[in-house]
C-alpha atoms as a PDB file:
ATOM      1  CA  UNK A   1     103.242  70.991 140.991  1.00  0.00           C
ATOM      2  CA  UNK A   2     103.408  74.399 142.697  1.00  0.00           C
ATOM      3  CA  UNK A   3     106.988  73.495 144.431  1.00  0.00           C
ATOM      4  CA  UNK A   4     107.936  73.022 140.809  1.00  0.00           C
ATOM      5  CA  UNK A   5     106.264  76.200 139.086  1.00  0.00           C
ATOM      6  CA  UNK A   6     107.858  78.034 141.845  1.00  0.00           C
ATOM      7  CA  UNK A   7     111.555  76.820 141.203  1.00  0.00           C
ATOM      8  CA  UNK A   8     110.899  77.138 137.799  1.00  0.00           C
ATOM      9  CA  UNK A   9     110.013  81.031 138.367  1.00  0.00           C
ATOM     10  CA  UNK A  10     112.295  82.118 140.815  1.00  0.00           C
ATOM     11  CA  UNK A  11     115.357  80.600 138.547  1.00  0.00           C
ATOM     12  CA  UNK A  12     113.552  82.357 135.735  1.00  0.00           C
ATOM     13  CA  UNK A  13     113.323  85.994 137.741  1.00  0.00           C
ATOM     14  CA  UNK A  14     117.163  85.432 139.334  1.00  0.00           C
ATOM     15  CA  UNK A  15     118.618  84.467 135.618  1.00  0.00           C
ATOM     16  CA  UNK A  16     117.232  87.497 134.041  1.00  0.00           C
ATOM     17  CA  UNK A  17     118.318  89.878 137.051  1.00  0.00           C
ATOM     18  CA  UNK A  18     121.860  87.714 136.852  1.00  0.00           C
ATOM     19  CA  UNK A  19     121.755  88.786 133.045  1.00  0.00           C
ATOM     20  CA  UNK A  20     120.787  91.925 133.143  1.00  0.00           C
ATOM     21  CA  UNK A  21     123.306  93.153 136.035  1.00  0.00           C
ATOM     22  CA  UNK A  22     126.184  91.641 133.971  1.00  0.00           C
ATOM     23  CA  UNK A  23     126.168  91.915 130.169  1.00  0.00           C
ATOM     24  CA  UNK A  24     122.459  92.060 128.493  1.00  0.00           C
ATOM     25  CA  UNK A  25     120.192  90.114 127.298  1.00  0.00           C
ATOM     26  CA  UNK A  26     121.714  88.089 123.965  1.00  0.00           C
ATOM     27  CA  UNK A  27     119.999  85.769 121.981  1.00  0.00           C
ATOM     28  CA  UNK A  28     120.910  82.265 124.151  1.00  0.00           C
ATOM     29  CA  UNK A  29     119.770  84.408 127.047  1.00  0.00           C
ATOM     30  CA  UNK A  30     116.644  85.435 125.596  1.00  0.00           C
ATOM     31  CA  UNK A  31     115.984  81.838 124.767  1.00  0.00           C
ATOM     32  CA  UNK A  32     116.381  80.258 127.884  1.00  0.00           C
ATOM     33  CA  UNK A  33     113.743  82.762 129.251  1.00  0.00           C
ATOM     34  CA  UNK A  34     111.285  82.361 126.308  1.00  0.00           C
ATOM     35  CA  UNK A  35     111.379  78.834 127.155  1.00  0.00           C
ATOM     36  CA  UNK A  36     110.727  78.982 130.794  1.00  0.00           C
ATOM     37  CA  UNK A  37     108.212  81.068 130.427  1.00  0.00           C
ATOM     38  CA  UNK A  38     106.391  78.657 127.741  1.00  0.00           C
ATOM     39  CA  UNK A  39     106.808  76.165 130.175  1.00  0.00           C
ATOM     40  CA  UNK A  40     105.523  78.122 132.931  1.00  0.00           C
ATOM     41  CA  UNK A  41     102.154  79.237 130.805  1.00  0.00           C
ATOM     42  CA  UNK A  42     101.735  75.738 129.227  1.00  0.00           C
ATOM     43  CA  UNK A  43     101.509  74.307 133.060  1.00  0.00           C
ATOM     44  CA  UNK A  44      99.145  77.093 134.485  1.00  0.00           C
ATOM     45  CA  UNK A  45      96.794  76.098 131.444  1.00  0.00           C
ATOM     46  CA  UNK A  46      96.799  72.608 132.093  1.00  0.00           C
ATOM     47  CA  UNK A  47      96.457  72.930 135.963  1.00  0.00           C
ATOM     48  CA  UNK A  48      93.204  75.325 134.866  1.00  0.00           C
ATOM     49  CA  UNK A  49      91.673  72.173 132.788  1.00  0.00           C
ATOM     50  CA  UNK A  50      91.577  70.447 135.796  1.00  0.00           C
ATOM     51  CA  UNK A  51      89.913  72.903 138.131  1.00  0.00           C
ATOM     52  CA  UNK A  52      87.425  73.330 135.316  1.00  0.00           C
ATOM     53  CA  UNK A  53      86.508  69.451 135.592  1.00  0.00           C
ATOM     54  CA  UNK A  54      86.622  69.249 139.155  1.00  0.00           C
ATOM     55  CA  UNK A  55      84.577  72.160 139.416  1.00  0.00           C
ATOM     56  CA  UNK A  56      81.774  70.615 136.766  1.00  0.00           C
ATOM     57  CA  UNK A  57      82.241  67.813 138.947  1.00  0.00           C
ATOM     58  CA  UNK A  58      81.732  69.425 142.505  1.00  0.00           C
ATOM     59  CA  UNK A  59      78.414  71.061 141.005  1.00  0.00           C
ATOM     60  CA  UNK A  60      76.883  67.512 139.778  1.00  0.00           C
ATOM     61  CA  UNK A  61      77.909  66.192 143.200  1.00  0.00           C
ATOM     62  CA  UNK A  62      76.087  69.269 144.812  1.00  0.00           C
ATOM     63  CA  UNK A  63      73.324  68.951 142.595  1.00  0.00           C
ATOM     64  CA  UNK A  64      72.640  65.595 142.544  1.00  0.00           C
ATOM     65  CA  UNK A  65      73.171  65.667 146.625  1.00  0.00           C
ATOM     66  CA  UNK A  66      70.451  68.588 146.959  1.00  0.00           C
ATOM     67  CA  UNK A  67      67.359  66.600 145.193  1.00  0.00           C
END
């Protein structure tokens, strides 16, 4: 997943530079960016669910491990 949410940034950052060099930011412009960056927080917060588990996880392993 981080190949991806790296892609998915840098086209993000080089789109808006593109756009911003040439004419502006319109409204297609500003939704192709809204969008990426929905996408971009929507992934970080499901990649956090999963260290939260795994990390309730690791410390029932270590617990259970150190009795």
């Amino acid at each position: 997943m981080l190949p991806l949410r790296l892609y998915v940034a840098a086209l993000t950052l080089l789109f808006l530079i593109v756009v911003l060099a040439t004419r502006g930011i319109g409204t297609l412009e500003a939704v192709v960016l809204v969008g990426a960056l929905l996408y971009l927080i929507l992934d970080l917060r499901e990649e956090l669910v999963k260290l939260r588990q795994l990390e309730a996880n690791t410390s029932l392993l270590l617990s259970l491990l150190s009795r």
